[in-house]
C-alpha atoms as a PDB file:
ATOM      1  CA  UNK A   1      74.089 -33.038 -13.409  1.00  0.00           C
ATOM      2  CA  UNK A   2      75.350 -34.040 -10.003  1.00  0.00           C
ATOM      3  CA  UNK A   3      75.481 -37.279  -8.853  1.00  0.00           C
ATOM      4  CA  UNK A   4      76.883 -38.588  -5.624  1.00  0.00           C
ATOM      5  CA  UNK A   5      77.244 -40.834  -2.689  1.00  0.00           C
ATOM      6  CA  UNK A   6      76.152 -40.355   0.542  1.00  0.00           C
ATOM      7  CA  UNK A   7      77.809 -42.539   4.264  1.00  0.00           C
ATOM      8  CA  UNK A   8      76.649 -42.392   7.766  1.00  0.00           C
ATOM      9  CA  UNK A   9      73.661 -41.510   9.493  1.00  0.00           C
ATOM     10  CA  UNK A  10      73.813 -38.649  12.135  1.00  0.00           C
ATOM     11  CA  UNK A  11      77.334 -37.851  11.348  1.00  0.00           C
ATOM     12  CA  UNK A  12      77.579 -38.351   7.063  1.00  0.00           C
ATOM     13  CA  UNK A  13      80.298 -38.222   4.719  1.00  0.00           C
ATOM     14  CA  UNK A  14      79.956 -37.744   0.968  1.00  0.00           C
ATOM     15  CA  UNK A  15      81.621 -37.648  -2.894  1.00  0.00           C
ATOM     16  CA  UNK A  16      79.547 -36.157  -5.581  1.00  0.00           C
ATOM     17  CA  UNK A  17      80.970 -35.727  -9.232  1.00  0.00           C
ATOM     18  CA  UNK A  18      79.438 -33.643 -11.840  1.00  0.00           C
ATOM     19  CA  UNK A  19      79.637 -32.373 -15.587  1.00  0.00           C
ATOM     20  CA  UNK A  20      79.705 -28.624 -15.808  1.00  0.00           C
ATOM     21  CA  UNK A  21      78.601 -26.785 -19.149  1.00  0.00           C
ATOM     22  CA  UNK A  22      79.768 -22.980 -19.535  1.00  0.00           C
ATOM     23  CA  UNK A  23      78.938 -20.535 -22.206  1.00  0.00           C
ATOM     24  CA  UNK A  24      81.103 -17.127 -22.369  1.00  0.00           C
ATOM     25  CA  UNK A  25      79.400 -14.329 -22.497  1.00  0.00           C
ATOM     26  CA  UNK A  26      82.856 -12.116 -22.245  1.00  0.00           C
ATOM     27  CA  UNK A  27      86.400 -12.179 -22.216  1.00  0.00           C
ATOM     28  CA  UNK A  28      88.006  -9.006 -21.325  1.00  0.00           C
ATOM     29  CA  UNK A  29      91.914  -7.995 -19.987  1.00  0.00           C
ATOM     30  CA  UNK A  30      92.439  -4.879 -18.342  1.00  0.00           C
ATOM     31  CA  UNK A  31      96.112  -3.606 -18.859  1.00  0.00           C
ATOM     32  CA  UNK A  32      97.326  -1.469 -16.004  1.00  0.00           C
ATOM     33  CA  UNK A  33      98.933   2.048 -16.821  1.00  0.00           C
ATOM     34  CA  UNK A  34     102.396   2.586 -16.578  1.00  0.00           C
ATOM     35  CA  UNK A  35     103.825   6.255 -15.024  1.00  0.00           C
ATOM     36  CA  UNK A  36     100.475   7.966 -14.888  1.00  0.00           C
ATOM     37  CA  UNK A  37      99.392   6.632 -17.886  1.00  0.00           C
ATOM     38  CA  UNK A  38      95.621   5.325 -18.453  1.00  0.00           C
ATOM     39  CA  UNK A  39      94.446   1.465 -18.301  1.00  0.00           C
ATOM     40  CA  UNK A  40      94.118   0.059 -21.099  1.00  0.00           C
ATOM     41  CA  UNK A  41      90.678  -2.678 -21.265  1.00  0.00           C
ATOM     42  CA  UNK A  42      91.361  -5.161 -24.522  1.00  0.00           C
ATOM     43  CA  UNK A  43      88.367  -7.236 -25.407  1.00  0.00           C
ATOM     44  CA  UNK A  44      89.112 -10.864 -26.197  1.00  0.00           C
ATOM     45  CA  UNK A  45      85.593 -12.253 -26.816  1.00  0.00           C
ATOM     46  CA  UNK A  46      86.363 -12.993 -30.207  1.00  0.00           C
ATOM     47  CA  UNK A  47      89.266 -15.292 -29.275  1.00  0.00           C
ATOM     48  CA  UNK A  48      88.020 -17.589 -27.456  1.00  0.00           C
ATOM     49  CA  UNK A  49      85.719 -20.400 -27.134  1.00  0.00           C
ATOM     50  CA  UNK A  50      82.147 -19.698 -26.583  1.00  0.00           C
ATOM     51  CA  UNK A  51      81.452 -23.460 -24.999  1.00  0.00           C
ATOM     52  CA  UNK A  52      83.286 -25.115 -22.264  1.00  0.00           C
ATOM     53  CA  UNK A  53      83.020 -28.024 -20.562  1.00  0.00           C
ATOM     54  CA  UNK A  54      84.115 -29.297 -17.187  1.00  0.00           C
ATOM     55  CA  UNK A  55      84.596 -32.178 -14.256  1.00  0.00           C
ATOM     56  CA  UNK A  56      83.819 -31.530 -10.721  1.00  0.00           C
ATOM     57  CA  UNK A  57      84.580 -33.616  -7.691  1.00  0.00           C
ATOM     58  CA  UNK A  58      83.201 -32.822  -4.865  1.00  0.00           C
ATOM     59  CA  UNK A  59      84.058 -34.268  -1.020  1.00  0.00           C
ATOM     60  CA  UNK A  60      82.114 -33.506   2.074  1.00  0.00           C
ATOM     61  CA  UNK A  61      81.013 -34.172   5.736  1.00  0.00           C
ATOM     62  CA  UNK A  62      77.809 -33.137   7.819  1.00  0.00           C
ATOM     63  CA  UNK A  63      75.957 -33.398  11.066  1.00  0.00           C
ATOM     64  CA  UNK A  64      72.213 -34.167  11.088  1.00  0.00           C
ATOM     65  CA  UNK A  65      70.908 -31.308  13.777  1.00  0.00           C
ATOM     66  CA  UNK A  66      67.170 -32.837  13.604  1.00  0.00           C
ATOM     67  CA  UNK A  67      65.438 -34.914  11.024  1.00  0.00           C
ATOM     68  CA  UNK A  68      65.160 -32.567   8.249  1.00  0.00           C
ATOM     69  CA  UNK A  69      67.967 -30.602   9.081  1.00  0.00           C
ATOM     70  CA  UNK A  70      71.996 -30.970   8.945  1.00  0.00           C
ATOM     71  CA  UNK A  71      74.794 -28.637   8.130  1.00  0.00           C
ATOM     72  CA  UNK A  72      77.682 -29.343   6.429  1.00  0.00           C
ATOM     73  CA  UNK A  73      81.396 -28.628   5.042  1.00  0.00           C
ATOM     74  CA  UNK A  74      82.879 -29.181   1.608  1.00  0.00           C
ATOM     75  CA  UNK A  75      85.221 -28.783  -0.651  1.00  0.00           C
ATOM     76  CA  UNK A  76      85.173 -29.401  -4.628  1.00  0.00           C
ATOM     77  CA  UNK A  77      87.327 -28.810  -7.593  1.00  0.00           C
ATOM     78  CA  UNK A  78      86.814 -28.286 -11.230  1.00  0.00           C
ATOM     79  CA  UNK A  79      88.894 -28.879 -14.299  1.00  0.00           C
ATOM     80  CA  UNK A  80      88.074 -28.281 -18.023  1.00  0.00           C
ATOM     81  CA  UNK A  81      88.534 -30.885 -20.843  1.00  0.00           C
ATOM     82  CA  UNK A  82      87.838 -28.353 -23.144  1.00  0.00           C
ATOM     83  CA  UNK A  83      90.638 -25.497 -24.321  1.00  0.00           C
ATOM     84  CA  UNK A  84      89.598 -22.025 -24.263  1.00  0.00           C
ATOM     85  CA  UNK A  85      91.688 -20.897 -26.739  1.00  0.00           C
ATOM     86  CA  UNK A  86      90.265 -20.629 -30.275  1.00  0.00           C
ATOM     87  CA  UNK A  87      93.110 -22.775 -32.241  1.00  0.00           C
ATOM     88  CA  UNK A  88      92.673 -21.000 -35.057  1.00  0.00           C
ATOM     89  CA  UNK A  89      93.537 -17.831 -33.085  1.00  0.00           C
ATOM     90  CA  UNK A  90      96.401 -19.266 -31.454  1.00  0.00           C
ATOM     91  CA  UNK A  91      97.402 -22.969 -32.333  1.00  0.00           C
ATOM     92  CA  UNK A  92     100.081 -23.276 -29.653  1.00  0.00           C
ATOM     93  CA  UNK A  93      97.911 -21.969 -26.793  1.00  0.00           C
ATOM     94  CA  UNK A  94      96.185 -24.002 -24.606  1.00  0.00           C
ATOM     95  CA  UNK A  95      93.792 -22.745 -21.564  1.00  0.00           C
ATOM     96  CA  UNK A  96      92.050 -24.509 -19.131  1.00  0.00           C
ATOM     97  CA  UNK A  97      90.009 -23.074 -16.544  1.00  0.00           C
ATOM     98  CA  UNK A  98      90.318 -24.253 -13.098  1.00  0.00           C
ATOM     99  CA  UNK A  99      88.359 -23.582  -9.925  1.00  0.00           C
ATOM    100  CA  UNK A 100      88.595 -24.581  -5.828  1.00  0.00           C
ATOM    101  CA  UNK A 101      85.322 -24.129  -3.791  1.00  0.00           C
ATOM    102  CA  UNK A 102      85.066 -24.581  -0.011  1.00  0.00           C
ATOM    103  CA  UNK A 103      81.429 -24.587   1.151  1.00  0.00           C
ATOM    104  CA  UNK A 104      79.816 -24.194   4.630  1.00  0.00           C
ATOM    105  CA  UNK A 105      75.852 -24.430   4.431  1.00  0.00           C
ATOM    106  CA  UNK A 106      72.613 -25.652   6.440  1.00  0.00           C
ATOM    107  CA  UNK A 107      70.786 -27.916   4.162  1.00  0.00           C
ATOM    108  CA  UNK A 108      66.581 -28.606   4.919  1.00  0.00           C
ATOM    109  CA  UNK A 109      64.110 -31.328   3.956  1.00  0.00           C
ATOM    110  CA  UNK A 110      61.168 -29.328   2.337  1.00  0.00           C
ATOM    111  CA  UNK A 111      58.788 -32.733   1.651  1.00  0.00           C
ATOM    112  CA  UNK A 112      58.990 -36.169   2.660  1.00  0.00           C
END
């Protein structure tokens, strides 16, 4: 769920902040091979956590082109609070996934 705040009219700024739920469906590593030799693809399902859960901030800016039209720019980033490590798999080892999104779009009105 995303919820927000929207500034301005024709030009707009805006911060939106959401919870993010992830399920794994796999976990794989591929290990390169050395001299010639053959990669090597280690599956690491079983270690890790099948549930994560995440913050997102989100900060933006947009032109209204006509009244049920604008484009806009953004940028958001996204933390866990959750490890991805399975603790009983490796106490010590703590994962959390990260991400940086930069958005350019066209957004449209489709009722009043």
């Amino acid at each position: 769920i995303k919820m927000g705040y929207k500034f301005g009219n024709k030009f707009f700024g805006f911060i939106n902040a959401a919870g993010v739920p992830a399920f794994l469906t796999d976990a794989q590593t591929i290990v390169p091979g050395f001299n010639g030799g053959q990669e090597t693809t280690i599956d690491f399902t079983r270690q890790a956590e099948k549930y994560d859960f995440s913050g997102m901030l989100e900060l933006g800016c947009g032109y209204k082109v006509q009244d049920k039209t604008w484009i806009f720019a953004s940028t958001s980033f996204q933390h866990s609070f959750t490890n991805a490590a399975k603790t009983t798999f490796s106490p010590n080892t703590k994962i959390y996934h990260n991400g940086l999104t930069f958005s350019l779009g066209v957004k449209f009105k489709l009722a009043n």
